[in-house]
PDB file of N, CA and C in Angstrom:
ATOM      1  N   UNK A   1     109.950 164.347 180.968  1.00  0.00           N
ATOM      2  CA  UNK A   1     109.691 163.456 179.848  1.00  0.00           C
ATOM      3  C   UNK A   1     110.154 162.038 180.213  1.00  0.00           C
ATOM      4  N   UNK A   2     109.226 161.368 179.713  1.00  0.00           N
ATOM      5  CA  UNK A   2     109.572 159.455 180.280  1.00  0.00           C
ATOM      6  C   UNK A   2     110.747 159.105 179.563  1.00  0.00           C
ATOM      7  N   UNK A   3     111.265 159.407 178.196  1.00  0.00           N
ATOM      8  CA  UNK A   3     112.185 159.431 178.054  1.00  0.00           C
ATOM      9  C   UNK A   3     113.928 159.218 178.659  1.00  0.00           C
ATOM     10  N   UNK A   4     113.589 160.343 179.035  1.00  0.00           N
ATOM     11  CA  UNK A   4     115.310 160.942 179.939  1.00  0.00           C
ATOM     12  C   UNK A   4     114.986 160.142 181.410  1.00  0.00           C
ATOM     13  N   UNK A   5     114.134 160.626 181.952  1.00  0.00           N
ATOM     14  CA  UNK A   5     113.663 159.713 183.244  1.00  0.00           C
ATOM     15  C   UNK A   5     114.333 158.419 183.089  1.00  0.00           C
ATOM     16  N   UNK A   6     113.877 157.475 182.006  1.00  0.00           N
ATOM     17  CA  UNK A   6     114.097 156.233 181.726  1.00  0.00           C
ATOM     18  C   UNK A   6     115.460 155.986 181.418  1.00  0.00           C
ATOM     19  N   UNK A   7     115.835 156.703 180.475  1.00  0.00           N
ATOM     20  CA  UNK A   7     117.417 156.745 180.022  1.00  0.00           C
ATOM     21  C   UNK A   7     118.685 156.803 180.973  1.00  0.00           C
ATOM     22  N   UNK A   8     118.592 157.971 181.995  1.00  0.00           N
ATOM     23  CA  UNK A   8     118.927 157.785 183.286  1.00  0.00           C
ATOM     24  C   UNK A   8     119.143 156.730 184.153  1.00  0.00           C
ATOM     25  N   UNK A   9     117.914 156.297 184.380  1.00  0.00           N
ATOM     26  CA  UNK A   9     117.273 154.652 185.336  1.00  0.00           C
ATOM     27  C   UNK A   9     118.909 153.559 184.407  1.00  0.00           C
ATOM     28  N   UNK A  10     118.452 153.578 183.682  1.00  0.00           N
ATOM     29  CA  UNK A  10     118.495 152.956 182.495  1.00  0.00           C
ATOM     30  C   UNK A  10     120.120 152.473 182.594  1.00  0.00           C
ATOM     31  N   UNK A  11     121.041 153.396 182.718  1.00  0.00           N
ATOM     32  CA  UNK A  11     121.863 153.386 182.009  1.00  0.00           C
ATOM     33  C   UNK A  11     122.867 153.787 183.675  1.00  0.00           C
ATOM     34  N   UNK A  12     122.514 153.634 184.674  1.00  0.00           N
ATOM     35  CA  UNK A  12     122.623 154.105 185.950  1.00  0.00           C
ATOM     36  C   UNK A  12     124.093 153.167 185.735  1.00  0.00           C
ATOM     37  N   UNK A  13     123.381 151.903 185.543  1.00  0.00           N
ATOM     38  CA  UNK A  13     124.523 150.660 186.244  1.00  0.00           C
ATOM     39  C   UNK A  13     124.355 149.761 184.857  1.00  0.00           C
ATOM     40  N   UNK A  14     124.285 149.998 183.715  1.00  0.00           N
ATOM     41  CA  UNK A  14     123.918 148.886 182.797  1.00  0.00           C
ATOM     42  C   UNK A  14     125.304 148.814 182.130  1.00  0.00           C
ATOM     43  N   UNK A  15     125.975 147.500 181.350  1.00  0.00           N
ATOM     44  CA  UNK A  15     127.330 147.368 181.432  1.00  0.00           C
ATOM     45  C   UNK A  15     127.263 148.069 179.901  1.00  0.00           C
ATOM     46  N   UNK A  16     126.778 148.665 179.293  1.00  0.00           N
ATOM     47  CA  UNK A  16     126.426 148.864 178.022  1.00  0.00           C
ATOM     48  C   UNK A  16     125.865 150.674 178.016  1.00  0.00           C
ATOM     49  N   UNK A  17     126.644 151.632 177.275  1.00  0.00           N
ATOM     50  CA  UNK A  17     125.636 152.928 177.633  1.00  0.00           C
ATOM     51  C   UNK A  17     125.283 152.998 176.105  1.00  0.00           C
ATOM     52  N   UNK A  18     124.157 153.504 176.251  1.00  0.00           N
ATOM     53  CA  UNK A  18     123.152 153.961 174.928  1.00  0.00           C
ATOM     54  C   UNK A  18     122.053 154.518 175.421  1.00  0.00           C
ATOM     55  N   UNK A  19     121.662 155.923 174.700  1.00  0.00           N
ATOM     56  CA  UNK A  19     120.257 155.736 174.888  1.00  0.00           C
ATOM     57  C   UNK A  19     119.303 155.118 174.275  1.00  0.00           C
ATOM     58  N   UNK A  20     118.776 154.387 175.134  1.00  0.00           N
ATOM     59  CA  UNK A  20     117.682 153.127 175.111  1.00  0.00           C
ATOM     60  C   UNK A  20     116.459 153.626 174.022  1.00  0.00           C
ATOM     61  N   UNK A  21     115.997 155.105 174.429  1.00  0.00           N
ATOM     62  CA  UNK A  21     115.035 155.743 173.272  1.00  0.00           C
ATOM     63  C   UNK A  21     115.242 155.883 171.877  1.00  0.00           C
ATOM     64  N   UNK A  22     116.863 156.405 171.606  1.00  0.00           N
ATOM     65  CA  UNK A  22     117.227 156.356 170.591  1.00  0.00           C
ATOM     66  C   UNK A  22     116.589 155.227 169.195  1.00  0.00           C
ATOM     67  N   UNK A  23     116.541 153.945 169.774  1.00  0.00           N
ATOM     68  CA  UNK A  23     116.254 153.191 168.464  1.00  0.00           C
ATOM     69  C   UNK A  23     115.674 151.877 169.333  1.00  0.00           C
ATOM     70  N   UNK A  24     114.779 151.595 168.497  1.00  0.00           N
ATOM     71  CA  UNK A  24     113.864 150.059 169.374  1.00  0.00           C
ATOM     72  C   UNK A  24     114.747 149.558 168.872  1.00  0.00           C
ATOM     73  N   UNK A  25     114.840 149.399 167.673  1.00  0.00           N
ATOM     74  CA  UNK A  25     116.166 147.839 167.108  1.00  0.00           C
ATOM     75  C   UNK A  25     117.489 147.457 167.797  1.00  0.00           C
ATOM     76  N   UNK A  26     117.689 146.985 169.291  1.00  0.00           N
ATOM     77  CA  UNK A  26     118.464 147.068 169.713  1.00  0.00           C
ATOM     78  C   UNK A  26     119.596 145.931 168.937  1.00  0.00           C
ATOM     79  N   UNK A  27     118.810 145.204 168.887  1.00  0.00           N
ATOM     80  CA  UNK A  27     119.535 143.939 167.888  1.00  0.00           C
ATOM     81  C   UNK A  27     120.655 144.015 166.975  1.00  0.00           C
ATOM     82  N   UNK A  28     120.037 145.607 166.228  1.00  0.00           N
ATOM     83  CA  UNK A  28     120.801 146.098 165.185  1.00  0.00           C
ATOM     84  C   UNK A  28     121.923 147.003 165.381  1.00  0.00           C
ATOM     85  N   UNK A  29     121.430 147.267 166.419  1.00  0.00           N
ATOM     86  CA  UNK A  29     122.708 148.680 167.420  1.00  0.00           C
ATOM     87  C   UNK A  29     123.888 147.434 168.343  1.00  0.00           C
ATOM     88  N   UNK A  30     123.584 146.691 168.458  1.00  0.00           N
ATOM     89  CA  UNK A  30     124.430 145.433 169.079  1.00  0.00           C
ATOM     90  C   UNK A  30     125.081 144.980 168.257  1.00  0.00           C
ATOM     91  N   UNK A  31     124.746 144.568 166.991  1.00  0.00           N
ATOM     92  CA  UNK A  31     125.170 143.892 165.958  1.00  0.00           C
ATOM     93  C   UNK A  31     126.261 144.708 165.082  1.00  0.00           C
ATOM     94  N   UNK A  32     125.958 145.550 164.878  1.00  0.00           N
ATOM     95  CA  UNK A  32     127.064 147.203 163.982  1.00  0.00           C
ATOM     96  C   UNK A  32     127.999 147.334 165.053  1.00  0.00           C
ATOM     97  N   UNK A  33     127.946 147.468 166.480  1.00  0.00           N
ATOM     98  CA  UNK A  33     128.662 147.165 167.060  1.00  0.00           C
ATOM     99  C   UNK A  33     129.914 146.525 167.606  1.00  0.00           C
ATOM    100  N   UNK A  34     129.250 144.976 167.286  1.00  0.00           N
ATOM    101  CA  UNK A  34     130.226 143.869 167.461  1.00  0.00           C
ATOM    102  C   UNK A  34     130.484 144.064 169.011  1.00  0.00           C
ATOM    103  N   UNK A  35     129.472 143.823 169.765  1.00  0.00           N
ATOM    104  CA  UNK A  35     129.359 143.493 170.937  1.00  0.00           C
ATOM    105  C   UNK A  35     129.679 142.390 171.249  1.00  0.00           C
ATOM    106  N   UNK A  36     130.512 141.968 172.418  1.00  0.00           N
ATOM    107  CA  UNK A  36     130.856 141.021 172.385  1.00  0.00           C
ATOM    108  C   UNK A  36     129.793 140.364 173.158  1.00  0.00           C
ATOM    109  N   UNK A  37     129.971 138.394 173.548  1.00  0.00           N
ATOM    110  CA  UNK A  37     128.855 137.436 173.817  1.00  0.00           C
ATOM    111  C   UNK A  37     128.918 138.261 175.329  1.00  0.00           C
ATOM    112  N   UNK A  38     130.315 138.097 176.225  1.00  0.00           N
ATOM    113  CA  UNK A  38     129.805 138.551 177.644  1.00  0.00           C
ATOM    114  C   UNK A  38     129.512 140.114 177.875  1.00  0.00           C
ATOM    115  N   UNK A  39     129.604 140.653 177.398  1.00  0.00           N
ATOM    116  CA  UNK A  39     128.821 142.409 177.044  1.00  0.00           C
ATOM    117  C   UNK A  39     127.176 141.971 177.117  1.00  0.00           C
ATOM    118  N   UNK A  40     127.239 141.896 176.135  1.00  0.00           N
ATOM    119  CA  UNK A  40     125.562 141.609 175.784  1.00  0.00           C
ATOM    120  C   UNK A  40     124.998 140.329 177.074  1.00  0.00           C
ATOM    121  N   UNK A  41     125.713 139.344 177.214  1.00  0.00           N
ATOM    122  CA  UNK A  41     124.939 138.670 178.341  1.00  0.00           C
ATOM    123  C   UNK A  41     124.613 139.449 179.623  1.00  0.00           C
ATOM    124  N   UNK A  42     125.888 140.145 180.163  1.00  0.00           N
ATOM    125  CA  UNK A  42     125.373 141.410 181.250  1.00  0.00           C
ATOM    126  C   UNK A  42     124.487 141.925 181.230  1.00  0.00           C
ATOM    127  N   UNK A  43     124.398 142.611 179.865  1.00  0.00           N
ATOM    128  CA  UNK A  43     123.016 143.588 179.371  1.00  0.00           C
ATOM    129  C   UNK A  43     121.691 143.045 179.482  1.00  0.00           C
ATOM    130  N   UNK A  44     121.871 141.759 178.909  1.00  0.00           N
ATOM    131  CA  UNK A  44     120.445 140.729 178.662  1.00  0.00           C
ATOM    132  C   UNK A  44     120.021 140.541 180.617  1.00  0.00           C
ATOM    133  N   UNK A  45     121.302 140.134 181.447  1.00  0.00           N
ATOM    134  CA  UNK A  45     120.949 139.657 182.838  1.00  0.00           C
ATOM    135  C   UNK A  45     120.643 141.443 183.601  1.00  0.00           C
ATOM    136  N   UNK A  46     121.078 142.106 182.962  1.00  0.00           N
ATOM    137  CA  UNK A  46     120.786 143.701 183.707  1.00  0.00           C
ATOM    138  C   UNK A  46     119.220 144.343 183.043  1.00  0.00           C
ATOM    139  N   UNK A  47     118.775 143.721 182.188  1.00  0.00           N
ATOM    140  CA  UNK A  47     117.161 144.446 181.730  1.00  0.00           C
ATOM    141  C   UNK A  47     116.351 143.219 182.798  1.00  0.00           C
ATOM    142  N   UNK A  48     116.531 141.990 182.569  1.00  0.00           N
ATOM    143  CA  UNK A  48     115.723 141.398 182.993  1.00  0.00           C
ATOM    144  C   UNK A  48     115.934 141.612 184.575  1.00  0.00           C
ATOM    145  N   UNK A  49     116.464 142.447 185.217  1.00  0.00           N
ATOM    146  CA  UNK A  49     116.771 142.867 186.903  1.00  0.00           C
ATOM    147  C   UNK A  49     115.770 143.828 186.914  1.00  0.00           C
ATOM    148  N   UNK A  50     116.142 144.685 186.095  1.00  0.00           N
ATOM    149  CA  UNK A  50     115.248 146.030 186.296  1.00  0.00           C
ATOM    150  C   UNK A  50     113.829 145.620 185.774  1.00  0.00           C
ATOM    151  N   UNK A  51     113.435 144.439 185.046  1.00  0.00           N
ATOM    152  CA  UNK A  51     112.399 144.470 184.515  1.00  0.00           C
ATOM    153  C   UNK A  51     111.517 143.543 185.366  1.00  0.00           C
ATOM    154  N   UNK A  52     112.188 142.945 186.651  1.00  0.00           N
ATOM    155  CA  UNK A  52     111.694 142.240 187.234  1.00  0.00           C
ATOM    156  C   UNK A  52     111.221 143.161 188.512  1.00  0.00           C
ATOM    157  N   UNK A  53     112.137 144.489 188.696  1.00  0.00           N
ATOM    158  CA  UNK A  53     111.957 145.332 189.310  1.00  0.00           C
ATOM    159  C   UNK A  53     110.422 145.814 189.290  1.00  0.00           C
ATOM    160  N   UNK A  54     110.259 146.646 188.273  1.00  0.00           N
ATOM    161  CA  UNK A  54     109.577 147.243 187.392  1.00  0.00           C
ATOM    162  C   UNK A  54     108.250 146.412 187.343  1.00  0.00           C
ATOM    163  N   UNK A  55     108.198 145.074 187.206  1.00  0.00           N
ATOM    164  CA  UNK A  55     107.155 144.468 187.110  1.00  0.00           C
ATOM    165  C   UNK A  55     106.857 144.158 188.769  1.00  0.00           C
ATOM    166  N   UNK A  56     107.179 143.899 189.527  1.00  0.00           N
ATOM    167  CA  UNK A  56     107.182 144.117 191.248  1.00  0.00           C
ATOM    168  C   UNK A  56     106.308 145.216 191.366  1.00  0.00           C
ATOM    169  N   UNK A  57     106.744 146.267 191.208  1.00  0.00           N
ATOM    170  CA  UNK A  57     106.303 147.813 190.999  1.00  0.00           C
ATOM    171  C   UNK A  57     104.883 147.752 190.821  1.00  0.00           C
ATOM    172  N   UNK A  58     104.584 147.342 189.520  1.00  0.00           N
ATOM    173  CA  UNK A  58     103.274 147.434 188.969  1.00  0.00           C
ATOM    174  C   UNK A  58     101.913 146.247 189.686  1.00  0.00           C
ATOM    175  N   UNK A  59     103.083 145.692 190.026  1.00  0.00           N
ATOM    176  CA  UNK A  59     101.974 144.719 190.840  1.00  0.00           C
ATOM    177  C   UNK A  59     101.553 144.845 192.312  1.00  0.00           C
ATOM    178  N   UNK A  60     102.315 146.102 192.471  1.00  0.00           N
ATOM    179  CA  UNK A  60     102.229 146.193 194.303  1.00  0.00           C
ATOM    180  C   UNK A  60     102.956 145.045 195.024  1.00  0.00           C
ATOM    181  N   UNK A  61     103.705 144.476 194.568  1.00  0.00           N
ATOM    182  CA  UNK A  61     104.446 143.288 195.278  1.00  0.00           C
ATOM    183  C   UNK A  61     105.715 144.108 196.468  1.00  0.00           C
ATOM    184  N   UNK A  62     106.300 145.048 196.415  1.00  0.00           N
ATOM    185  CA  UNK A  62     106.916 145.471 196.620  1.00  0.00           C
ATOM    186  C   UNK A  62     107.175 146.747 197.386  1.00  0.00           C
ATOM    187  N   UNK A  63     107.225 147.103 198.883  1.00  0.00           N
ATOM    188  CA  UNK A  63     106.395 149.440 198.918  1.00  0.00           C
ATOM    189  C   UNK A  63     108.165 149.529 198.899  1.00  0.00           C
ATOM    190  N   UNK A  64     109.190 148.832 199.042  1.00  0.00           N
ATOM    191  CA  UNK A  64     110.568 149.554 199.169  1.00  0.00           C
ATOM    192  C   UNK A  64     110.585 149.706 197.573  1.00  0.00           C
ATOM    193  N   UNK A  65     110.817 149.075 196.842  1.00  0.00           N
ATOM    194  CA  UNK A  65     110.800 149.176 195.147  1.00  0.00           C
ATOM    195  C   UNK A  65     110.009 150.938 194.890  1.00  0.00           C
ATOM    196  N   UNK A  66     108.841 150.254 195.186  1.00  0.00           N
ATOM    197  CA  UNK A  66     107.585 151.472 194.726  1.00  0.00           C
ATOM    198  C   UNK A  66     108.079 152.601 195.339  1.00  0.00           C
ATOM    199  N   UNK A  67     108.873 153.172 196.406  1.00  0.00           N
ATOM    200  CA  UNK A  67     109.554 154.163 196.868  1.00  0.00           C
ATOM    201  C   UNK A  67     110.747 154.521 195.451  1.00  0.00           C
ATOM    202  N   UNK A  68     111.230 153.663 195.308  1.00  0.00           N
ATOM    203  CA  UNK A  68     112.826 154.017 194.495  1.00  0.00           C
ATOM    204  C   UNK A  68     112.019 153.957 192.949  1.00  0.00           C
ATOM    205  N   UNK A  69     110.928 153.492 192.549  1.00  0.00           N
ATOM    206  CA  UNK A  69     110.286 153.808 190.890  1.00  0.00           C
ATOM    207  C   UNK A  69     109.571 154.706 190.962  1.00  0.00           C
ATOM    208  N   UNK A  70     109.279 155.781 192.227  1.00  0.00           N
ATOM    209  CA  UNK A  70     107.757 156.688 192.799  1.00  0.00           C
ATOM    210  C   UNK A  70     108.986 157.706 191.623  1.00  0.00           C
ATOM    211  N   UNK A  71     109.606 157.755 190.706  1.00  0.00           N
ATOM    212  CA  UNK A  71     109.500 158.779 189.916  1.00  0.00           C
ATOM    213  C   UNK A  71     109.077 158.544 188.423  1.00  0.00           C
ATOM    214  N   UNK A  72     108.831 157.411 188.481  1.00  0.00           N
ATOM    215  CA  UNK A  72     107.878 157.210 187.506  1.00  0.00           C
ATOM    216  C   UNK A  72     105.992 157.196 187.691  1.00  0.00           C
ATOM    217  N   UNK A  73     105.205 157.785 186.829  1.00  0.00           N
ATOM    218  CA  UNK A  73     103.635 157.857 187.098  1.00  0.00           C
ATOM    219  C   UNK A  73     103.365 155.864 186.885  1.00  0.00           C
ATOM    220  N   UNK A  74     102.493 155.582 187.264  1.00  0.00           N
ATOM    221  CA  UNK A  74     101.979 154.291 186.928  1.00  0.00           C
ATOM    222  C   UNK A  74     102.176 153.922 185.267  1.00  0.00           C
ATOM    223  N   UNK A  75     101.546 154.939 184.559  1.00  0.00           N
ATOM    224  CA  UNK A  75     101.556 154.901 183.651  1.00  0.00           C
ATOM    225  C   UNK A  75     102.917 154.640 182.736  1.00  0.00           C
ATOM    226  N   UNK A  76     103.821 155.449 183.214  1.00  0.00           N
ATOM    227  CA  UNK A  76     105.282 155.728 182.507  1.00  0.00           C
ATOM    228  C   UNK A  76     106.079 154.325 183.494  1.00  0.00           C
ATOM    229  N   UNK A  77     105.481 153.758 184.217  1.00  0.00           N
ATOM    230  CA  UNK A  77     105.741 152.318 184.701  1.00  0.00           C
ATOM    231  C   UNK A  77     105.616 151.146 183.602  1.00  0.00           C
ATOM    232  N   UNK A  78     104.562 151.228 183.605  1.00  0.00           N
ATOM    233  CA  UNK A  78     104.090 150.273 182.461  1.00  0.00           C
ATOM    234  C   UNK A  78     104.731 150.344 180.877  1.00  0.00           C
ATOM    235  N   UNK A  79     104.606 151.748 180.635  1.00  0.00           N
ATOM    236  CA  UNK A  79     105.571 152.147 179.137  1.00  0.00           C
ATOM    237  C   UNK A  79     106.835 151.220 179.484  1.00  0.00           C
ATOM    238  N   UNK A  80     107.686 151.472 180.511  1.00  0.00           N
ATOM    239  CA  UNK A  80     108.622 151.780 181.197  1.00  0.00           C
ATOM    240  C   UNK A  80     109.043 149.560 180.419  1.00  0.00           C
ATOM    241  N   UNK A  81     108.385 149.102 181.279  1.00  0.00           N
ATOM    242  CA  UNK A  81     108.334 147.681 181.293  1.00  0.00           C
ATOM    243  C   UNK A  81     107.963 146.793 179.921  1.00  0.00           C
ATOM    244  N   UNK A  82     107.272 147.226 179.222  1.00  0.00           N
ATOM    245  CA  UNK A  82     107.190 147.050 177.512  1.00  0.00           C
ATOM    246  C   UNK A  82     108.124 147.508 177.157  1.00  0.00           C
ATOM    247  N   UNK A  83     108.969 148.783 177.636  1.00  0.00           N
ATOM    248  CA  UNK A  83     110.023 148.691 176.529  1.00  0.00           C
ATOM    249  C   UNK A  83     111.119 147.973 176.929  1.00  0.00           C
ATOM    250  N   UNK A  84     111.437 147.624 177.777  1.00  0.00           N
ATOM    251  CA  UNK A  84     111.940 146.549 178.852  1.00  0.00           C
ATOM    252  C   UNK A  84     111.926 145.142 178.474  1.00  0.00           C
ATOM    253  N   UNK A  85     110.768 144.710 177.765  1.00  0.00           N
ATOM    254  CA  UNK A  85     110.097 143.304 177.201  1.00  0.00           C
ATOM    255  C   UNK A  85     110.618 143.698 175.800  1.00  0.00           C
ATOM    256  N   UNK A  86     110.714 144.904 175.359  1.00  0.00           N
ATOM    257  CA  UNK A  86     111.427 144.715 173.617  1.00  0.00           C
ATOM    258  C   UNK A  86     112.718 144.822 173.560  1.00  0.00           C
ATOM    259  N   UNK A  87     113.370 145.571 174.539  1.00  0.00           N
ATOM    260  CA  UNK A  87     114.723 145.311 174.418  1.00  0.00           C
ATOM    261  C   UNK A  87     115.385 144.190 175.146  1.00  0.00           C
ATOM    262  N   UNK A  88     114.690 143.046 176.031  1.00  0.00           N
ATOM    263  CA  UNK A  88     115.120 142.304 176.263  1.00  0.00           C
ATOM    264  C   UNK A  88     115.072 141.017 175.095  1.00  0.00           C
ATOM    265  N   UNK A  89     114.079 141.099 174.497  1.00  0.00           N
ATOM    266  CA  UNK A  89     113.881 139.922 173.064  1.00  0.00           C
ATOM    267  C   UNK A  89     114.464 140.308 172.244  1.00  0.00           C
ATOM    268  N   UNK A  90     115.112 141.709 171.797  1.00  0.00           N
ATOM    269  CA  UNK A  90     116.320 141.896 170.853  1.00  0.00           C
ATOM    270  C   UNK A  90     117.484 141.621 171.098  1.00  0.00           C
ATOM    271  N   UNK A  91     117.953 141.536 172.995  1.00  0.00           N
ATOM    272  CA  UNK A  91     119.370 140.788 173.645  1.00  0.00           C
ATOM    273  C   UNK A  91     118.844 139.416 173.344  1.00  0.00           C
ATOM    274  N   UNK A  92     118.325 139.006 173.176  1.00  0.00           N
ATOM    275  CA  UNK A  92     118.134 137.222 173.434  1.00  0.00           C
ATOM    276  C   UNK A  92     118.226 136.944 171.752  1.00  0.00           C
ATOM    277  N   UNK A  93     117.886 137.541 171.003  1.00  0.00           N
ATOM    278  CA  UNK A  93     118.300 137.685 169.335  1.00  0.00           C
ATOM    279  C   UNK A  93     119.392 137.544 169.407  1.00  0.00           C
ATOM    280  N   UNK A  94     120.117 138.700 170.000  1.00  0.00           N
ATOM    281  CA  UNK A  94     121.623 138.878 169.253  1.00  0.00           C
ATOM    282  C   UNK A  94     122.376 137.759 170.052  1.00  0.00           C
ATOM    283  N   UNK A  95     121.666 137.231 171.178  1.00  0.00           N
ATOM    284  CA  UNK A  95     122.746 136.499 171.691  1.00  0.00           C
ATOM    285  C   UNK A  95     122.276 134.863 171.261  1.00  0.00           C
ATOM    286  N   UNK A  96     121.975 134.640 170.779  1.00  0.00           N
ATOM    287  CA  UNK A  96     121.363 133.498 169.691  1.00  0.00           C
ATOM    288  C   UNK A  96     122.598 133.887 168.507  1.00  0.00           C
ATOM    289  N   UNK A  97     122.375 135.077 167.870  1.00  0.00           N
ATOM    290  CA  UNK A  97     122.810 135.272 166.646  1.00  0.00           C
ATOM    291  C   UNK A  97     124.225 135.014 167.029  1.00  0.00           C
ATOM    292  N   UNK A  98     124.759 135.228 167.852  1.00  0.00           N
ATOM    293  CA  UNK A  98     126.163 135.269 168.329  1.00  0.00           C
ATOM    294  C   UNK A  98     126.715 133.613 168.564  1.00  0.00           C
ATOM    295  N   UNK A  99     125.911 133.231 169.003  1.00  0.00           N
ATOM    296  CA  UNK A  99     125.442 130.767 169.147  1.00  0.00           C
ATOM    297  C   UNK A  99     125.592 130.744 167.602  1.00  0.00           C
ATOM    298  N   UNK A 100     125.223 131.229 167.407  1.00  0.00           N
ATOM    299  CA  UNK A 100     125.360 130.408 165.741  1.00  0.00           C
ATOM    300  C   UNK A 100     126.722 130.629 164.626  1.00  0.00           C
ATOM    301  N   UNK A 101     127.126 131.910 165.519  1.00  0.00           N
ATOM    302  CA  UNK A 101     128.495 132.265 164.502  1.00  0.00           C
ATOM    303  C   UNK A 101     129.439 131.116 164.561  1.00  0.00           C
TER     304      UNK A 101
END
């Protein structure tokens, strides 16, 4: 399941553990939290690594990458990277929301 696959990937090296499937609203799981600004900046600079990864991947830019993502299908690549693009615009929320306190 792309799921656990992902969650795994996911959560390998990220300074933050959650599962990522659990809830799109990451914003809101950050926020109940009280995450702090350099927590969440890690997190925000650790999706956009893997998501730069991930997007390498899909573009063929990359055959060492495409070896270490070959356990994801193309398909569960792409899922993979949209959800990647939503939980990175909910770190860039909270860390806005956090500028303004």
């Amino acid at each position: 399941m792309l799921d656990d696959k992902i969650d795994h990937h996911f959560n390998e090296l990220s300074p933050l553990d959650f599962n990522i499937y659990d809830d799109y609203c990451l914003f809101e799981k950050l926020k109940s939290e009280h995450i702090n600004y350099q927590v969440a900046n890690d997190l925000h600079d650790y999706i956009l690594g893997i998501k730069e990864q991930v997007g390498s991947v899909i573009n063929e830019e990359d055959e060492h990458l495409a070896v270490v993502y070959d356990f994801l299908s193309p398909t569960e690549q792409n899922d993979y990277y949209r959800f990647l693009s939503k939980i990175e615009s909910s770190t860039q929320k909270y860390l806005l929301f956090l500028n303004k306190k």
